[in-house]
PDB file of N, CA and C in Angstrom:
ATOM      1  N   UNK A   1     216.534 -23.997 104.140  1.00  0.00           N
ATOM      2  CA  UNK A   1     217.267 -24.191 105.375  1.00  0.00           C
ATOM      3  C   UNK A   1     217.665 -22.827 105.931  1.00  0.00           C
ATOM      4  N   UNK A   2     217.853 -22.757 107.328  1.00  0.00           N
ATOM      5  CA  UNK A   2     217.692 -21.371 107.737  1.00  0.00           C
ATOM      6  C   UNK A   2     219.147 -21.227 107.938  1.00  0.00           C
ATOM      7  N   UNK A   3     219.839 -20.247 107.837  1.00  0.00           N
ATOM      8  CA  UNK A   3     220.762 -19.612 108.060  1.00  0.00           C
ATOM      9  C   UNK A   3     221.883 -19.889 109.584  1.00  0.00           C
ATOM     10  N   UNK A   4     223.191 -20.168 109.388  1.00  0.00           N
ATOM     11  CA  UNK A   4     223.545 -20.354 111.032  1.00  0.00           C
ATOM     12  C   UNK A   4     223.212 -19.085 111.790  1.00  0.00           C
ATOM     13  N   UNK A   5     223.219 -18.511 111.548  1.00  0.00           N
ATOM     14  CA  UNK A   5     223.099 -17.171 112.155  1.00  0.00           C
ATOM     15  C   UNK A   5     221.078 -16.751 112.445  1.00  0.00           C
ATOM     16  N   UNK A   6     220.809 -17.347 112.244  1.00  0.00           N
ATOM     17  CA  UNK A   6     219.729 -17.314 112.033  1.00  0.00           C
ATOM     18  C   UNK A   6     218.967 -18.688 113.130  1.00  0.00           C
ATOM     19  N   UNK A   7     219.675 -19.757 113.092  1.00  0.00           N
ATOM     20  CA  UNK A   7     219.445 -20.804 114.475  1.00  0.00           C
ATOM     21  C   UNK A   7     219.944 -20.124 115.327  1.00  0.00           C
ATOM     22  N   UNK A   8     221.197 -19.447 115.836  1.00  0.00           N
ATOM     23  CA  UNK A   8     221.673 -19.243 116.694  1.00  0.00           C
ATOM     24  C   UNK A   8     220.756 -18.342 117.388  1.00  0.00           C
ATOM     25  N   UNK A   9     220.428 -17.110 117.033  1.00  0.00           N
ATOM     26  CA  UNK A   9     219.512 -16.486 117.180  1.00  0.00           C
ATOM     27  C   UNK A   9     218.071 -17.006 117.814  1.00  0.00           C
ATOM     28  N   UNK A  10     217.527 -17.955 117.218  1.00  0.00           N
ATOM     29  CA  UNK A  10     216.800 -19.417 117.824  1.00  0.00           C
ATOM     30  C   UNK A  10     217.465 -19.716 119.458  1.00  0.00           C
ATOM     31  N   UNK A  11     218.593 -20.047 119.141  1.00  0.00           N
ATOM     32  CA  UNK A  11     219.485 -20.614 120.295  1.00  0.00           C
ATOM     33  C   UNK A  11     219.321 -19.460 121.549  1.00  0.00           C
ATOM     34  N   UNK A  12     219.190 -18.111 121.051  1.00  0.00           N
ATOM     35  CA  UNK A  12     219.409 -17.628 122.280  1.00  0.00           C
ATOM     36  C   UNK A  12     218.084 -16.961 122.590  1.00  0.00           C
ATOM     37  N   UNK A  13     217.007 -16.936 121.944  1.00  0.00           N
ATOM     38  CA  UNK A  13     215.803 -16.614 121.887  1.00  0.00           C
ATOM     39  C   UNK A  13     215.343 -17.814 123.270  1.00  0.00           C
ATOM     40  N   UNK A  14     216.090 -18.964 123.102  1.00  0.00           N
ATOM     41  CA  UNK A  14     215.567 -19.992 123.642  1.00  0.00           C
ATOM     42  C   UNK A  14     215.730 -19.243 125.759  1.00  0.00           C
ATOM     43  N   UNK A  15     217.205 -19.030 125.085  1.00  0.00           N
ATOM     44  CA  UNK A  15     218.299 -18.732 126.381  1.00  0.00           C
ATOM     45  C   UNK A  15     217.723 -17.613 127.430  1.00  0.00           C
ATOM     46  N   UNK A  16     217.064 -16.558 126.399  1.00  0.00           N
ATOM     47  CA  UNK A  16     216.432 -15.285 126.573  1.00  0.00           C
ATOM     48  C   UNK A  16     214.975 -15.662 127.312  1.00  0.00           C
ATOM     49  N   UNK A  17     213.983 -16.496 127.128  1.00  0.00           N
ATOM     50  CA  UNK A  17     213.029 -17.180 127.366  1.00  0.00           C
ATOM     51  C   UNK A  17     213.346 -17.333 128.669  1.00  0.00           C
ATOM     52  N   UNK A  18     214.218 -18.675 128.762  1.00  0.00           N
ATOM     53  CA  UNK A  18     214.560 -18.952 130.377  1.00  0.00           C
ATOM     54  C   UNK A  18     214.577 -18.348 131.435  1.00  0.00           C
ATOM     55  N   UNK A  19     215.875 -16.498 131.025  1.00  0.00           N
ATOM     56  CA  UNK A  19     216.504 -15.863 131.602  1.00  0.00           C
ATOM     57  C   UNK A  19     215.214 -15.024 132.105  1.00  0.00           C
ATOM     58  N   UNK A  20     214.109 -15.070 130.770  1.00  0.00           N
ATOM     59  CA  UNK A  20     212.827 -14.064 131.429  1.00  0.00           C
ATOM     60  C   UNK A  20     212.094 -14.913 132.335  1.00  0.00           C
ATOM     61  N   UNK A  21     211.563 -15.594 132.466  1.00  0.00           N
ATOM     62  CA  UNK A  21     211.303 -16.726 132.877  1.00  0.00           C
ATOM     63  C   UNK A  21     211.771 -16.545 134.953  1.00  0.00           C
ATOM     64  N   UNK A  22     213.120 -16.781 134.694  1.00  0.00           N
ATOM     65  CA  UNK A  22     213.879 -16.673 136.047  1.00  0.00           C
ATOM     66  C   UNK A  22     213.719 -15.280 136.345  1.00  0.00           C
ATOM     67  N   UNK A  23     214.028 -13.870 136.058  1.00  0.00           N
ATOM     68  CA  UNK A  23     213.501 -12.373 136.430  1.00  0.00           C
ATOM     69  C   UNK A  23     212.378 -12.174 136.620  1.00  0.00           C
ATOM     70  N   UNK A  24     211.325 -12.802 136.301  1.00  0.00           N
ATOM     71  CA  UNK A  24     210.017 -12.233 136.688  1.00  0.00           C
ATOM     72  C   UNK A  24     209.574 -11.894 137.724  1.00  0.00           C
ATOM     73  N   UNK A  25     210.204 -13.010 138.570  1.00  0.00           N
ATOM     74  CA  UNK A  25     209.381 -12.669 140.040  1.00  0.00           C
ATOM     75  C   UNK A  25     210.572 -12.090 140.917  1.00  0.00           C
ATOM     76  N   UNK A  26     211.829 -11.702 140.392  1.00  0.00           N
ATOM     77  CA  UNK A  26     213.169 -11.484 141.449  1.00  0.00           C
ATOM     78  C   UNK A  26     213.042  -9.942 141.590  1.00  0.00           C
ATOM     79  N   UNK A  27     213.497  -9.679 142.305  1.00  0.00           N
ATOM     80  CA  UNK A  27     213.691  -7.443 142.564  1.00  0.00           C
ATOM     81  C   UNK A  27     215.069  -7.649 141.242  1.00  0.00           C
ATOM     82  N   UNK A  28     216.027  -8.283 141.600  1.00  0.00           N
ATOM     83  CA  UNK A  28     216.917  -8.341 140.132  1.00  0.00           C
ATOM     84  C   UNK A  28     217.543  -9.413 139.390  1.00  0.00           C
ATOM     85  N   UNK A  29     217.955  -8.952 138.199  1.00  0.00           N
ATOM     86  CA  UNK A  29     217.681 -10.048 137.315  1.00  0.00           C
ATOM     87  C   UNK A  29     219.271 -10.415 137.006  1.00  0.00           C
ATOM     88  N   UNK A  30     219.239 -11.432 136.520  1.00  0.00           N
ATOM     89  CA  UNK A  30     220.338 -12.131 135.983  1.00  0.00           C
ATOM     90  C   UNK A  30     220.499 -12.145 134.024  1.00  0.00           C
ATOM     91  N   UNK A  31     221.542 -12.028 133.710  1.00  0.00           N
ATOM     92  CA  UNK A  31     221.248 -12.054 132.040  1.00  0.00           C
ATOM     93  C   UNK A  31     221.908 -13.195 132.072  1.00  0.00           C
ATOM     94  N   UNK A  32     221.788 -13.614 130.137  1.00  0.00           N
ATOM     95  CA  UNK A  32     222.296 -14.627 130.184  1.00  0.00           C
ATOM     96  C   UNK A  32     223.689 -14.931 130.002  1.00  0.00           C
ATOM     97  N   UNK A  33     224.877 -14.419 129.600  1.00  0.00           N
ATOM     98  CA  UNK A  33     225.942 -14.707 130.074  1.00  0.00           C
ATOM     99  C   UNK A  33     226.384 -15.222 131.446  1.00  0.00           C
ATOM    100  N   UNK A  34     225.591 -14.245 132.482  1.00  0.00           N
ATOM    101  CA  UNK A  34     225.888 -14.799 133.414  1.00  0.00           C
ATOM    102  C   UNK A  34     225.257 -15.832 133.986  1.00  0.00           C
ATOM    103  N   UNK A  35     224.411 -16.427 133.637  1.00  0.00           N
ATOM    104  CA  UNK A  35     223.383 -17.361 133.797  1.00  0.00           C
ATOM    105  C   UNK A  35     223.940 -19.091 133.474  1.00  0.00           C
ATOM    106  N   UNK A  36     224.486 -18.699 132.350  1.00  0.00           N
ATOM    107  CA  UNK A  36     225.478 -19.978 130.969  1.00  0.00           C
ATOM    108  C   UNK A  36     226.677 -20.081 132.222  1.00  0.00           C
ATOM    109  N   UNK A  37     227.249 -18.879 132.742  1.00  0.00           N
ATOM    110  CA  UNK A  37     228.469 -18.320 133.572  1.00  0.00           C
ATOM    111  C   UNK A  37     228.473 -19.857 134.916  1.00  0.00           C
ATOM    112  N   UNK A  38     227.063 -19.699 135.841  1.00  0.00           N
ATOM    113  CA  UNK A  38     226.662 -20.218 136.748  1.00  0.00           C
ATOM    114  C   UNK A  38     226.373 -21.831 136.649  1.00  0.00           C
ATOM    115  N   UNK A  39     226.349 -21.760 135.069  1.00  0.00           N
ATOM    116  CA  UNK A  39     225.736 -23.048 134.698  1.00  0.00           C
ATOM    117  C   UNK A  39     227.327 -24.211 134.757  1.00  0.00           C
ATOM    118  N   UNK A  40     227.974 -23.363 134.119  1.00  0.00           N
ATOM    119  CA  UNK A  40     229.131 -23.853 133.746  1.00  0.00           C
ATOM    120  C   UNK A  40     230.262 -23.736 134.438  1.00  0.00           C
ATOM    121  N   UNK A  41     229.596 -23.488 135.892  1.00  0.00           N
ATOM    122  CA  UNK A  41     231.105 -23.502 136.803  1.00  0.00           C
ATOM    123  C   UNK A  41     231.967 -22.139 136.750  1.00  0.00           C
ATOM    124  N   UNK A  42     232.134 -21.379 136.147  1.00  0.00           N
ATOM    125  CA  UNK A  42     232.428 -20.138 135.667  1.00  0.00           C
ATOM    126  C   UNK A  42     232.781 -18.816 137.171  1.00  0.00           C
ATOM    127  N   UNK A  43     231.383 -18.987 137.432  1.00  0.00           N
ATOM    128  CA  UNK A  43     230.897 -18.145 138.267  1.00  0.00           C
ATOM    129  C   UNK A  43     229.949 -18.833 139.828  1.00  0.00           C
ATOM    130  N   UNK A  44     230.648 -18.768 140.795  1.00  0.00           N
ATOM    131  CA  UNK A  44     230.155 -19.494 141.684  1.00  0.00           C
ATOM    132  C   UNK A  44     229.084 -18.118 143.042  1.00  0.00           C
ATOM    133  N   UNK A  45     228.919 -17.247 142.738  1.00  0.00           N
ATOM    134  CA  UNK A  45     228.901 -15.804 143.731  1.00  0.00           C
ATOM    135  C   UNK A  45     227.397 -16.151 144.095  1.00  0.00           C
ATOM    136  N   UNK A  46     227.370 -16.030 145.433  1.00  0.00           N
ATOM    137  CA  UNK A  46     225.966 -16.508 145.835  1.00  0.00           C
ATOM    138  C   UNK A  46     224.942 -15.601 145.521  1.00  0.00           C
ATOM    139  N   UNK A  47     224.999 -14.552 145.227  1.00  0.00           N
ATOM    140  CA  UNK A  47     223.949 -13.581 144.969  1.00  0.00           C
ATOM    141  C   UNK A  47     223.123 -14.199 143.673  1.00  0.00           C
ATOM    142  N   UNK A  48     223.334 -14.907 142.611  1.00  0.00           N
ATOM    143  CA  UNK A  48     222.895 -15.918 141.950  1.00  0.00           C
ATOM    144  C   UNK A  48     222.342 -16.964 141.745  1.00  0.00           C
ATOM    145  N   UNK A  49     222.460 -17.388 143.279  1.00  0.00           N
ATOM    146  CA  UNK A  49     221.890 -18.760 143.261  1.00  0.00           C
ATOM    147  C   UNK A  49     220.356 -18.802 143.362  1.00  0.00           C
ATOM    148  N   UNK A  50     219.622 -17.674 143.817  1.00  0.00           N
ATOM    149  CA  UNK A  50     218.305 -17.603 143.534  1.00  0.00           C
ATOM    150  C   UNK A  50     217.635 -17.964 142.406  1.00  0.00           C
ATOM    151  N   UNK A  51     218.772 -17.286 141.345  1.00  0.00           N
ATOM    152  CA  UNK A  51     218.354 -17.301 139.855  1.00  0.00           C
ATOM    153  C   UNK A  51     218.469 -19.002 139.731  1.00  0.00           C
ATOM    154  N   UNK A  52     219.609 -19.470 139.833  1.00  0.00           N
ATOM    155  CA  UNK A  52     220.362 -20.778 138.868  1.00  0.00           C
ATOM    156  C   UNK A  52     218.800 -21.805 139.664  1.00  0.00           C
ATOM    157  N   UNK A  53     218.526 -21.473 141.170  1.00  0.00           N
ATOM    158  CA  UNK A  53     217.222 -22.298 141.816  1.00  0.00           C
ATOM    159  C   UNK A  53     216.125 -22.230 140.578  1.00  0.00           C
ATOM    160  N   UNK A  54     216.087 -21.273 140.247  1.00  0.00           N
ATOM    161  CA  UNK A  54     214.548 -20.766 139.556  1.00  0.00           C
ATOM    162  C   UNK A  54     214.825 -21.412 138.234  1.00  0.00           C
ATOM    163  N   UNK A  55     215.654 -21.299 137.657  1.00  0.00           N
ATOM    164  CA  UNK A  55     216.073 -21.998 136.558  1.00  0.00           C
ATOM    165  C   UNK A  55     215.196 -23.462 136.595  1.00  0.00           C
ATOM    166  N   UNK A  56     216.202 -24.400 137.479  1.00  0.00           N
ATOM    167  CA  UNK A  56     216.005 -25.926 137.429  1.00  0.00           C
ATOM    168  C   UNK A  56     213.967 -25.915 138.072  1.00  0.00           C
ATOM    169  N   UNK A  57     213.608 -25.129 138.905  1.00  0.00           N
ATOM    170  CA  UNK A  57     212.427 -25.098 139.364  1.00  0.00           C
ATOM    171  C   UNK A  57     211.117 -24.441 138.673  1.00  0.00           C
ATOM    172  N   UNK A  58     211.362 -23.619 137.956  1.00  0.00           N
ATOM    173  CA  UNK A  58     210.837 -22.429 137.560  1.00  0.00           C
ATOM    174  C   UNK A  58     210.690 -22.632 135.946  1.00  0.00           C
ATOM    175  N   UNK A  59     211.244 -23.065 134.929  1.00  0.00           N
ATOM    176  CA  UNK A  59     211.494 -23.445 133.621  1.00  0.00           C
ATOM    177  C   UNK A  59     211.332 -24.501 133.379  1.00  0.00           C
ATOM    178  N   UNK A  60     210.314 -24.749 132.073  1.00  0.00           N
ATOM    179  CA  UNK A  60     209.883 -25.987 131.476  1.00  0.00           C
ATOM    180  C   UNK A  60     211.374 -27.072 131.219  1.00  0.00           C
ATOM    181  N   UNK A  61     210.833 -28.570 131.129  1.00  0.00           N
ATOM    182  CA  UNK A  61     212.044 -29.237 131.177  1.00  0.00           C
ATOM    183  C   UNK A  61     212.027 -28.831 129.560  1.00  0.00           C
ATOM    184  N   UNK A  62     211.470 -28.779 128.606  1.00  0.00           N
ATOM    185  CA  UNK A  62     211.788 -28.359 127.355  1.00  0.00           C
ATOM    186  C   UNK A  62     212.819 -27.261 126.783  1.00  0.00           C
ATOM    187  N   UNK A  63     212.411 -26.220 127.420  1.00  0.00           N
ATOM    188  CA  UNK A  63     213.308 -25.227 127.645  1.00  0.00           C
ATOM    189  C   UNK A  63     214.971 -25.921 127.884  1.00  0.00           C
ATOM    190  N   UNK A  64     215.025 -26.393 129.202  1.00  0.00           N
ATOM    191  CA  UNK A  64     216.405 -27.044 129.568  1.00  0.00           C
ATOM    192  C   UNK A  64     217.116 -27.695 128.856  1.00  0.00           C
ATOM    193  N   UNK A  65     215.679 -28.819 127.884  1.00  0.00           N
ATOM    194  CA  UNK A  65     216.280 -30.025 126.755  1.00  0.00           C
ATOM    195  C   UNK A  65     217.159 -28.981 125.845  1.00  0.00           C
ATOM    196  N   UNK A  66     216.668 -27.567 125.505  1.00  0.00           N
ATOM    197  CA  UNK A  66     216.925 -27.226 124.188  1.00  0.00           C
ATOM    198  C   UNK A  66     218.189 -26.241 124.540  1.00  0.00           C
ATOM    199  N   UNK A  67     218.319 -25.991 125.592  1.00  0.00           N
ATOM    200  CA  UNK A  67     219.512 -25.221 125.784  1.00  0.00           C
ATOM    201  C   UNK A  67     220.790 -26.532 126.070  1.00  0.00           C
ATOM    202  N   UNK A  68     220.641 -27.453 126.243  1.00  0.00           N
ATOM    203  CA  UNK A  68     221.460 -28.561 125.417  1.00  0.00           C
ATOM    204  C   UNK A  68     221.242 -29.144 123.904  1.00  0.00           C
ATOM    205  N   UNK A  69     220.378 -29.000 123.447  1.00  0.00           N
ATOM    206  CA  UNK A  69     220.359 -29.432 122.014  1.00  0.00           C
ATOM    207  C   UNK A  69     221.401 -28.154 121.489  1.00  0.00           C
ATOM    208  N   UNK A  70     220.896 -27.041 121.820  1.00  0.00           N
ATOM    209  CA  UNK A  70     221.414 -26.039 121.003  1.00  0.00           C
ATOM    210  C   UNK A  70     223.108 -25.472 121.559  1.00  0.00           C
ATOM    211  N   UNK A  71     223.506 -26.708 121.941  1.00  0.00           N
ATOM    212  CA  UNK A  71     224.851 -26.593 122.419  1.00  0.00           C
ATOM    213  C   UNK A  71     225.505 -25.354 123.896  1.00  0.00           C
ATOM    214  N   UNK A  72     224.463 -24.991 124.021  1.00  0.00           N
ATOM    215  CA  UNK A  72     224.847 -23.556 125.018  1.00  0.00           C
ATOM    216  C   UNK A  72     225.284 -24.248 126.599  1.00  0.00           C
ATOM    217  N   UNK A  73     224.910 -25.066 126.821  1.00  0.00           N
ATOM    218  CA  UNK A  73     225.292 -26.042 128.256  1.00  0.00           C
ATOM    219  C   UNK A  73     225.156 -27.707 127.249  1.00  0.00           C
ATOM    220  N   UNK A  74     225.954 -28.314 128.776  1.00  0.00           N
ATOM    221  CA  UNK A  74     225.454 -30.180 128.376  1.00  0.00           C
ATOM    222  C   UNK A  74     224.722 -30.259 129.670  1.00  0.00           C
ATOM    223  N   UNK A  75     224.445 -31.605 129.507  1.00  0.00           N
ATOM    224  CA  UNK A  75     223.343 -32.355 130.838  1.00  0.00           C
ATOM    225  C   UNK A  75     224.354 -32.428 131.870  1.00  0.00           C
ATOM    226  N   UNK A  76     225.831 -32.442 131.246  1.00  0.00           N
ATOM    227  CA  UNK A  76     226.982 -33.265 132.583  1.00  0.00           C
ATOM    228  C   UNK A  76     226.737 -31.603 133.534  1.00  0.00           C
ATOM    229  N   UNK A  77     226.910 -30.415 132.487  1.00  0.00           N
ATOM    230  CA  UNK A  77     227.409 -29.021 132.812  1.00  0.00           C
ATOM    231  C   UNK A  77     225.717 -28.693 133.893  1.00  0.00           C
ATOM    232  N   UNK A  78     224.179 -29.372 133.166  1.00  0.00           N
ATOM    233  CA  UNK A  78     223.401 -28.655 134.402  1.00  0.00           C
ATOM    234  C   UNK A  78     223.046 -29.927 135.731  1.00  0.00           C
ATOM    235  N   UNK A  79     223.795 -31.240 135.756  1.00  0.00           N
ATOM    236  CA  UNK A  79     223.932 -31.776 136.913  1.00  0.00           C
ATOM    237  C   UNK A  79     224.987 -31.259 137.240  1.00  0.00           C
ATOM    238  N   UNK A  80     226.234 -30.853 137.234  1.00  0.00           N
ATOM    239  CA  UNK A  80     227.758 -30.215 137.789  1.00  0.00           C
ATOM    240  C   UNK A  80     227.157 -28.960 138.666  1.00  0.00           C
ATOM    241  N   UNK A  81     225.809 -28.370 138.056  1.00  0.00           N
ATOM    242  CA  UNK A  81     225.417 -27.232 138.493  1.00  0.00           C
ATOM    243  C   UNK A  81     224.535 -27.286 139.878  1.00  0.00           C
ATOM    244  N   UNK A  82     223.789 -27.865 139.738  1.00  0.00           N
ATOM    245  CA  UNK A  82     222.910 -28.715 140.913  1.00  0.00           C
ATOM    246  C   UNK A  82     223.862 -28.885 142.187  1.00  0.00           C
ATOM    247  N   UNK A  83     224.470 -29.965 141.985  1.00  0.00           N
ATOM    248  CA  UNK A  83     225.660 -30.324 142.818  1.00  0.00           C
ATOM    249  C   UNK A  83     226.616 -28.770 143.329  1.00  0.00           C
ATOM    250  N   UNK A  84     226.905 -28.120 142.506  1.00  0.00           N
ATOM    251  CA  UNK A  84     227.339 -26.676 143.093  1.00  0.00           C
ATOM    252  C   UNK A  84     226.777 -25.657 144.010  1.00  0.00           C
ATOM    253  N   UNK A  85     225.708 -25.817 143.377  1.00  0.00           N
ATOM    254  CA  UNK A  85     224.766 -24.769 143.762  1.00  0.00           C
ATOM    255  C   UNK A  85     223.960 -25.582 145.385  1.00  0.00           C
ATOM    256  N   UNK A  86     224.201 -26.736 145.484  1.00  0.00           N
ATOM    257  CA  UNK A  86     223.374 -27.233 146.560  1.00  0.00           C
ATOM    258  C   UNK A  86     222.150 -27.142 146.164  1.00  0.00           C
ATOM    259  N   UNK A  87     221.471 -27.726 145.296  1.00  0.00           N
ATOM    260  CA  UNK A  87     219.945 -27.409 144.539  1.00  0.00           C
ATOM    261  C   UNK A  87     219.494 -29.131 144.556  1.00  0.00           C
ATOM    262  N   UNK A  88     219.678 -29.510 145.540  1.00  0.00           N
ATOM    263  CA  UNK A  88     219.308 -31.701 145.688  1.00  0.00           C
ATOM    264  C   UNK A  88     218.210 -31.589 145.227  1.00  0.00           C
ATOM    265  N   UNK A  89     217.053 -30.537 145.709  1.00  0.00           N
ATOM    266  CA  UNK A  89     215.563 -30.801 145.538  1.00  0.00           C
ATOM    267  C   UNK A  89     215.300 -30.185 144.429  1.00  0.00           C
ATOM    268  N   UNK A  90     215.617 -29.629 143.416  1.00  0.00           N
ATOM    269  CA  UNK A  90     215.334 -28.911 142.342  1.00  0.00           C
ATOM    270  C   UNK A  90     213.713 -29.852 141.938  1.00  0.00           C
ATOM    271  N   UNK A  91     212.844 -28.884 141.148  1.00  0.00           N
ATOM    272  CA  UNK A  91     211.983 -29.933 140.508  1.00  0.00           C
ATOM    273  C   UNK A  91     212.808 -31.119 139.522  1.00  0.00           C
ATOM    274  N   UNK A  92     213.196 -30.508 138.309  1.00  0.00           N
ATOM    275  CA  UNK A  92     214.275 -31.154 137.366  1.00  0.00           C
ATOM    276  C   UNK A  92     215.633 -31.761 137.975  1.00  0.00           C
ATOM    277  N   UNK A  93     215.892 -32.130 138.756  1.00  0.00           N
ATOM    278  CA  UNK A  93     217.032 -32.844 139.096  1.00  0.00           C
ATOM    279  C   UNK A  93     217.109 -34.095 138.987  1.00  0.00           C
ATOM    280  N   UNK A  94     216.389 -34.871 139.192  1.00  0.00           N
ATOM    281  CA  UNK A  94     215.745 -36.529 138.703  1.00  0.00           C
ATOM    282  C   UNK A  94     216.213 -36.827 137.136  1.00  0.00           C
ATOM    283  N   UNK A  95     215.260 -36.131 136.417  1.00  0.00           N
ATOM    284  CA  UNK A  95     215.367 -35.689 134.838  1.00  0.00           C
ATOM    285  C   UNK A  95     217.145 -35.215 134.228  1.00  0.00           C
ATOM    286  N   UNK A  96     217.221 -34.277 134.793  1.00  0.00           N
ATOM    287  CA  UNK A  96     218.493 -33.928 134.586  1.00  0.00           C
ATOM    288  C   UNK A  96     219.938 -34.695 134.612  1.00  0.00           C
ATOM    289  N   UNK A  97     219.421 -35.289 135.565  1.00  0.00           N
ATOM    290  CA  UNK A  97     220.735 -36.438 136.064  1.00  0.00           C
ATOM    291  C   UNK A  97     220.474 -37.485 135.024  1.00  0.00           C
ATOM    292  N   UNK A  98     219.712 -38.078 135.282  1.00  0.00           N
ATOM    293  CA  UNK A  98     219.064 -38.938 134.241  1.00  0.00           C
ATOM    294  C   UNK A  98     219.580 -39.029 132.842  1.00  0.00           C
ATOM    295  N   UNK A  99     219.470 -37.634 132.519  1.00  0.00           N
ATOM    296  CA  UNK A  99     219.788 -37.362 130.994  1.00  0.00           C
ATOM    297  C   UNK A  99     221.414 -37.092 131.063  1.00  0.00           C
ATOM    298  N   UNK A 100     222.184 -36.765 132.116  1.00  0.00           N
ATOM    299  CA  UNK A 100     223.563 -37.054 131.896  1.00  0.00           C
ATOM    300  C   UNK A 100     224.675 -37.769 131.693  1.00  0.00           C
ATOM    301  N   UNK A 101     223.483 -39.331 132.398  1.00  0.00           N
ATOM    302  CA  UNK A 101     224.355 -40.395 132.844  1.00  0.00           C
ATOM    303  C   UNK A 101     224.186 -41.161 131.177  1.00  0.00           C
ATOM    304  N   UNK A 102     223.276 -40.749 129.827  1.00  0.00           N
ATOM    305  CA  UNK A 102     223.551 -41.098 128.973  1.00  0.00           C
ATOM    306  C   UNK A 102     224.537 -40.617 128.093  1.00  0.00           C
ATOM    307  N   UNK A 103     225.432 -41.402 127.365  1.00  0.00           N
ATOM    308  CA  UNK A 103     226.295 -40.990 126.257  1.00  0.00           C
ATOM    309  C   UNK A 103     226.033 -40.588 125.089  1.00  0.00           C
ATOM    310  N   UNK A 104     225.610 -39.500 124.961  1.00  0.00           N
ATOM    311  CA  UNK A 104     224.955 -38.656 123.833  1.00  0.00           C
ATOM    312  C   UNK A 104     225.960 -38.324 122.743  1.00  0.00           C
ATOM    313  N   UNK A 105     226.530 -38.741 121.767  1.00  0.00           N
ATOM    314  CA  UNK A 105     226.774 -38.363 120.833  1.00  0.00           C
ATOM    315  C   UNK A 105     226.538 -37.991 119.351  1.00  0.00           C
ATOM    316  N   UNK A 106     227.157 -36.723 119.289  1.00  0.00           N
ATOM    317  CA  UNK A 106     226.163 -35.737 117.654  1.00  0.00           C
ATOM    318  C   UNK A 106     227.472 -35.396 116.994  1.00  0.00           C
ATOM    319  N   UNK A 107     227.260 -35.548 116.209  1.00  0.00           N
ATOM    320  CA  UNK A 107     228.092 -34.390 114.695  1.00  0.00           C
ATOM    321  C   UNK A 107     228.075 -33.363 115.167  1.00  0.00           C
ATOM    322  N   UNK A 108     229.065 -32.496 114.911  1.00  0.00           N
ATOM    323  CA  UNK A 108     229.397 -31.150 114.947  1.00  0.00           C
ATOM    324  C   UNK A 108     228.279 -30.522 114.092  1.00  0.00           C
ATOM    325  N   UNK A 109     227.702 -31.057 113.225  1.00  0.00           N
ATOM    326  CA  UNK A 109     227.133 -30.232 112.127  1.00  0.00           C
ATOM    327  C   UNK A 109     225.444 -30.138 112.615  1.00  0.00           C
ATOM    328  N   UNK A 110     225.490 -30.946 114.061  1.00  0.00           N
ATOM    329  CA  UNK A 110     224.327 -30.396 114.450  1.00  0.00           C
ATOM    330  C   UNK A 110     224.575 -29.912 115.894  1.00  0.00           C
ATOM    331  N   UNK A 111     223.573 -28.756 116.145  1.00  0.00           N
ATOM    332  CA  UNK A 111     223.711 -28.171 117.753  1.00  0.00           C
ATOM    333  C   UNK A 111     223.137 -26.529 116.903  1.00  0.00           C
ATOM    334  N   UNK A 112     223.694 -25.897 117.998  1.00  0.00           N
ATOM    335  CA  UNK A 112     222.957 -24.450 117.785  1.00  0.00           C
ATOM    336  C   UNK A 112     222.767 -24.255 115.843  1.00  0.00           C
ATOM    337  N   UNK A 113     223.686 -24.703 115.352  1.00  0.00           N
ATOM    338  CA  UNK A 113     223.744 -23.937 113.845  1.00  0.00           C
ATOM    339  C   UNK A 113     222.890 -25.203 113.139  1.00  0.00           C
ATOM    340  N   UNK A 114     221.991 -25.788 113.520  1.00  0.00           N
ATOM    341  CA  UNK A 114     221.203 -26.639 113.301  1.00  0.00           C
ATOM    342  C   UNK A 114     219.874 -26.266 113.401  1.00  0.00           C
ATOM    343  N   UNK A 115     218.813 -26.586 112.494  1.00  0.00           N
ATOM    344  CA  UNK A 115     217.195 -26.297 112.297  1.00  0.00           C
ATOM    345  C   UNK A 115     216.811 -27.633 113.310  1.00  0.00           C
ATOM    346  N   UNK A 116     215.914 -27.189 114.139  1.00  0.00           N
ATOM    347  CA  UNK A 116     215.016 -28.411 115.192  1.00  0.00           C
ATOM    348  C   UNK A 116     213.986 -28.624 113.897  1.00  0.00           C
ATOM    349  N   UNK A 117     214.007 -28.341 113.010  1.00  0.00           N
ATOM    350  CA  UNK A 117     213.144 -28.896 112.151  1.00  0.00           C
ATOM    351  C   UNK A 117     213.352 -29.838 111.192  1.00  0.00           C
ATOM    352  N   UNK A 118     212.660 -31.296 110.878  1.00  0.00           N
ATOM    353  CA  UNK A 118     213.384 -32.356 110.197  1.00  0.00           C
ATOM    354  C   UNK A 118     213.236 -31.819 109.009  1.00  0.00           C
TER     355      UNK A 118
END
């Protein structure tokens, strides 16, 4: 079994993915604090919203699933985001919503410090 410190790392490898993902095609980039920041209501500054677009448009829905598995956002936190950001047409917004309006409950003992492996 792998180490918590060692999923987490996983966890943000995941986060890091996304964040490259969303910079590729921008003149500048967003990291991920501030990214989690935008996701979560945190940080509302429009110079961002390019990024948080590219996110829901731009990034596999897998990607998205796992930055909720791995506890770093919930589904409620990237529909709350949508709705903020004015993002109605996102590709993933259908999906997203979708997956919020279920009642997902986990053990503490799984999420980021957890192996995706059975």
């Amino acid at each position: 079994m792998a180490s918590y410190w060692g999923m987490m790392e996983e966890a943000f490898a995941n986060l890091t993915a996304a964040v490259t993902t969303i910079n590729t095609p921008l003149p500048t980039g967003i990291d991920e604090r501030t990214l989690l920041a935008c996701l979560r209501g945190e940080i509302s500054d429009e110079r961002w919203r390019v990024h948080v677009q590219a996110l829901f448009d731009e990034v596999d829905v897998s990607v998205l699933h796992n930055l909720v598995i791995d506890r770093l956002v919930t589904f409620q936190e990237l529909s709350n985001a949508i709705d903020a950001w004015h993002l109605l047409s996102s590709d993933n917004e259908r999906w997203i919503r979708q997956m919020a309006s279920f009642s997902v409950g986990r053990p503490d003992a799984e999420g980021a410090g957890r192996s995706r492996q059975p």
